[in-house]
Protein backbone atom coordinates (compact mmCIF):
# COMPACT_ATOMS: atom_id res chain seq x y z
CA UNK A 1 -90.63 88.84 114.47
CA UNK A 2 -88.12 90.27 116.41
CA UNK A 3 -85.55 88.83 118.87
CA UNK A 4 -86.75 90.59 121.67
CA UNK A 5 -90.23 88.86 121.64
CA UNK A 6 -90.17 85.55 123.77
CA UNK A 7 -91.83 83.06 120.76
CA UNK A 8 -92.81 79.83 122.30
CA UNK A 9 -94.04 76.57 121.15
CA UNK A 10 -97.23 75.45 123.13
CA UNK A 11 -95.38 72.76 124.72
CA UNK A 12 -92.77 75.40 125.91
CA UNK A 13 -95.41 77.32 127.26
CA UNK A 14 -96.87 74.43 129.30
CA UNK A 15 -93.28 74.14 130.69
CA UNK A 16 -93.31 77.54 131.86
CA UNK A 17 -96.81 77.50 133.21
CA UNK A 18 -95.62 74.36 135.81
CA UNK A 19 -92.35 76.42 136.64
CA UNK A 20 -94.44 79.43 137.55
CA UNK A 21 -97.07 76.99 139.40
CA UNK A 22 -93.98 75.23 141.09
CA UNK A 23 -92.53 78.71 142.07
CA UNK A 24 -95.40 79.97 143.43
CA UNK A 25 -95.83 76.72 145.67
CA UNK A 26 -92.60 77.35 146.87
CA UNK A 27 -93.67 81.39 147.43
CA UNK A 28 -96.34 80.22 149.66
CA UNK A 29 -94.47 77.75 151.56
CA UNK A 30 -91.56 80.17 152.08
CA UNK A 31 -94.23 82.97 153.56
CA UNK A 32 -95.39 80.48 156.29
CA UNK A 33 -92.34 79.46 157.69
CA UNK A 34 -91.47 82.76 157.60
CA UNK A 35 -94.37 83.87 159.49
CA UNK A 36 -93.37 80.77 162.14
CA UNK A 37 -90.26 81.91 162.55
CA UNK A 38 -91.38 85.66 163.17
CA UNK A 39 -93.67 84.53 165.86
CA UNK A 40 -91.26 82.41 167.30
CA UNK A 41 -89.20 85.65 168.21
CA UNK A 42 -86.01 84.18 166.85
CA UNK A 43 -86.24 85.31 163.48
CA UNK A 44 -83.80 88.38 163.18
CA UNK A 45 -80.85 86.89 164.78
CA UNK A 46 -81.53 83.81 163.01
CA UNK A 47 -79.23 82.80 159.96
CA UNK A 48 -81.50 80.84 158.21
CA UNK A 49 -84.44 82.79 158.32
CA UNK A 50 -82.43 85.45 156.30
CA UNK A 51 -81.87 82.67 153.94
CA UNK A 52 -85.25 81.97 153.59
CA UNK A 53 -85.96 85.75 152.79
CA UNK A 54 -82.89 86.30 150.04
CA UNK A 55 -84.76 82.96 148.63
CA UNK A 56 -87.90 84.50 148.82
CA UNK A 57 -86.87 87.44 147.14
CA UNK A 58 -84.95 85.35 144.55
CA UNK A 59 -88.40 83.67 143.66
CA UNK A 60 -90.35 86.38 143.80
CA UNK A 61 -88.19 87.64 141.15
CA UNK A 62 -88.43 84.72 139.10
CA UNK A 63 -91.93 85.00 139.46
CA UNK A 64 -92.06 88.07 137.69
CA UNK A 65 -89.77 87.72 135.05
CA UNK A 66 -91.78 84.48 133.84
CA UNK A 67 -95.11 86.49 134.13
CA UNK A 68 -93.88 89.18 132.04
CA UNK A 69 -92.52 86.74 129.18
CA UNK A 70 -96.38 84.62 129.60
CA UNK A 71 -97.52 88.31 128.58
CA UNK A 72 -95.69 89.11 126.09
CA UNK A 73 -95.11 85.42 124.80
CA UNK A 74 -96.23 84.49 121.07
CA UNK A 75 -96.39 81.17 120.07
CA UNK A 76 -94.72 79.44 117.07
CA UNK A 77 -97.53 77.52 115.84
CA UNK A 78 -99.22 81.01 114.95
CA UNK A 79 -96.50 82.79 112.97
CA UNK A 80 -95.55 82.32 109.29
CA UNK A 81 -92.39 80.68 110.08
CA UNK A 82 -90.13 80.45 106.42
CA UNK A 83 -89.74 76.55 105.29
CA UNK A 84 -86.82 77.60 102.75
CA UNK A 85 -84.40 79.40 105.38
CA UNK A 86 -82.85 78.37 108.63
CA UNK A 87 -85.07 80.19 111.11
CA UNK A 88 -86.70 79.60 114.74
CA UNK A 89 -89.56 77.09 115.00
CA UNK A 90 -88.23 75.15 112.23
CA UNK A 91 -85.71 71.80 112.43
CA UNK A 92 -82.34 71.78 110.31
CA UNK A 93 -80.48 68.74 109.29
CA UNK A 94 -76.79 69.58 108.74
CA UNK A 95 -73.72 67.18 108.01
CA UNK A 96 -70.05 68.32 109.60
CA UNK A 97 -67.05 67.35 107.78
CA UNK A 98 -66.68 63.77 108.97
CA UNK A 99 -69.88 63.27 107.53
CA UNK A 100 -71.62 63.10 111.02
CA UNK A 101 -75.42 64.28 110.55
CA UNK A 102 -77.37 65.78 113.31
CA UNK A 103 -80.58 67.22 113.45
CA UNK A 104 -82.32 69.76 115.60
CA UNK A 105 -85.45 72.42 116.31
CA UNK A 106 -84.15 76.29 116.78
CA UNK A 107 -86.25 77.15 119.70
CA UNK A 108 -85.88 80.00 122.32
CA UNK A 109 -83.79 79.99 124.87
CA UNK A 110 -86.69 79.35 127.49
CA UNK A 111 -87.03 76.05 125.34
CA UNK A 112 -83.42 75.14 124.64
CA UNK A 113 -83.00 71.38 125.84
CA UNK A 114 -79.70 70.58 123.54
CA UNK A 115 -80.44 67.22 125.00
CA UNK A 116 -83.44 66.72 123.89
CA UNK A 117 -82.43 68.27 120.17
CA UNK A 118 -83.87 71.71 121.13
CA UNK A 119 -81.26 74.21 120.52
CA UNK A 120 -81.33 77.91 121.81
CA UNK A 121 -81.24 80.27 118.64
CA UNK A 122 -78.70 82.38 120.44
CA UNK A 123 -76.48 79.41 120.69
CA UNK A 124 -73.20 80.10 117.78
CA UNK A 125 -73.79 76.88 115.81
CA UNK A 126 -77.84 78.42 115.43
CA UNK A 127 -76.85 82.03 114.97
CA UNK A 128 -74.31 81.02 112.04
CA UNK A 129 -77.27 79.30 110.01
CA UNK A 130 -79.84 81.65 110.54
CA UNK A 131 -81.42 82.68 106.96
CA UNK A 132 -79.13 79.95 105.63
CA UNK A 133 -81.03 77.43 103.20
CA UNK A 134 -81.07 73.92 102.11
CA UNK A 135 -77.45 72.73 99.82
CA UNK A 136 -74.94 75.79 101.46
CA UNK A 137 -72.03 75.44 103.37
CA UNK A 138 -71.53 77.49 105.78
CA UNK A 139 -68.18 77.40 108.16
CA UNK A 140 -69.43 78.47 112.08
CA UNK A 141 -66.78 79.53 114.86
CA UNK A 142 -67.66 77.37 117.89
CA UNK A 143 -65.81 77.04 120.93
CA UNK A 144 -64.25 73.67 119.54
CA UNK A 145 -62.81 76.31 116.85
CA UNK A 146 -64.35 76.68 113.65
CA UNK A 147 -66.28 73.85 111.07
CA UNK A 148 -67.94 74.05 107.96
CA UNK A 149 -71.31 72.21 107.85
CA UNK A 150 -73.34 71.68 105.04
CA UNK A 151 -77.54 72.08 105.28
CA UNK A 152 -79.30 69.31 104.34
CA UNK A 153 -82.61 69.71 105.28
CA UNK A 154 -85.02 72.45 106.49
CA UNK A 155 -88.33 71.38 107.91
């Protein structure tokens, strides 16, 4: 496993599969008013048909960047991911000073929904417990400044 690799859970890549369907609805949508506005004669001088194009671009962009991390995707449910260290796919319990728990699934950043207690592994609070395990403390700079947290649980 290495941190180049864009690891996915299948629910992540259902996710990206309606962002790429949504983008390429919007692709399509963008090439015919594009093509109205070309026959209309007005489309050079015309402010927001070069709007439309930079937009167009910008998806068609997007569009390729999510196809190339489909290709190259591998999914979480398939690799041997380590129960006894903190690590991505798998969901840490951890207690802060005042006692406060929380708990959340290390996920990649495509997936990261801190909301939703998905949590990119490039995020600092993930990257200081990476290969941490169950009973250590471990003290994290965050932007808040720096805590100690103790691991709980890994599941």
């Amino acid at each position: 496993m290495t941190m180049s690799d864009t690891f996915l859970t299948k629910s992540g890549y259902e996710k990206i599969l309606k962002d790429l369907a949504f983008l390429k609805k919007q692709q399509e949508e963008l090439k015919h008013d594009l093509a109205d506005a070309r026959e209309s004669g007005e489309a050079e001088r015309s402010i927001e048909y070069q709007a439309a194009q930079e937009k167009s671009g910008e998806i068609i962009n997007r569009i390729a960047d999510i196809e190339q991390k489909l290709r190259r995707a591998k999914f979480l449910e398939e690799q041997a991911i380590p129960k006894d260290t903190v690590s991505l796919g798998c969901t840490v319990t951890i207690q802060d000073e005042a006692g406060q728990e929380m708990s959340f699934t290390l996920v990649s950043a495509d997936e990261s929904e801190p909301a939703q207690g998905r949590v990119s592994i490039h995020a600092p609070l993930a990257q200081g417990l990476i290969d941490k395990r169950a009973g250590e403390q471990v003290r994290i700079d965050l932007s808040a400044g720096s805590r100690l947290f103790k691991i709980l649980k890994i599941e």
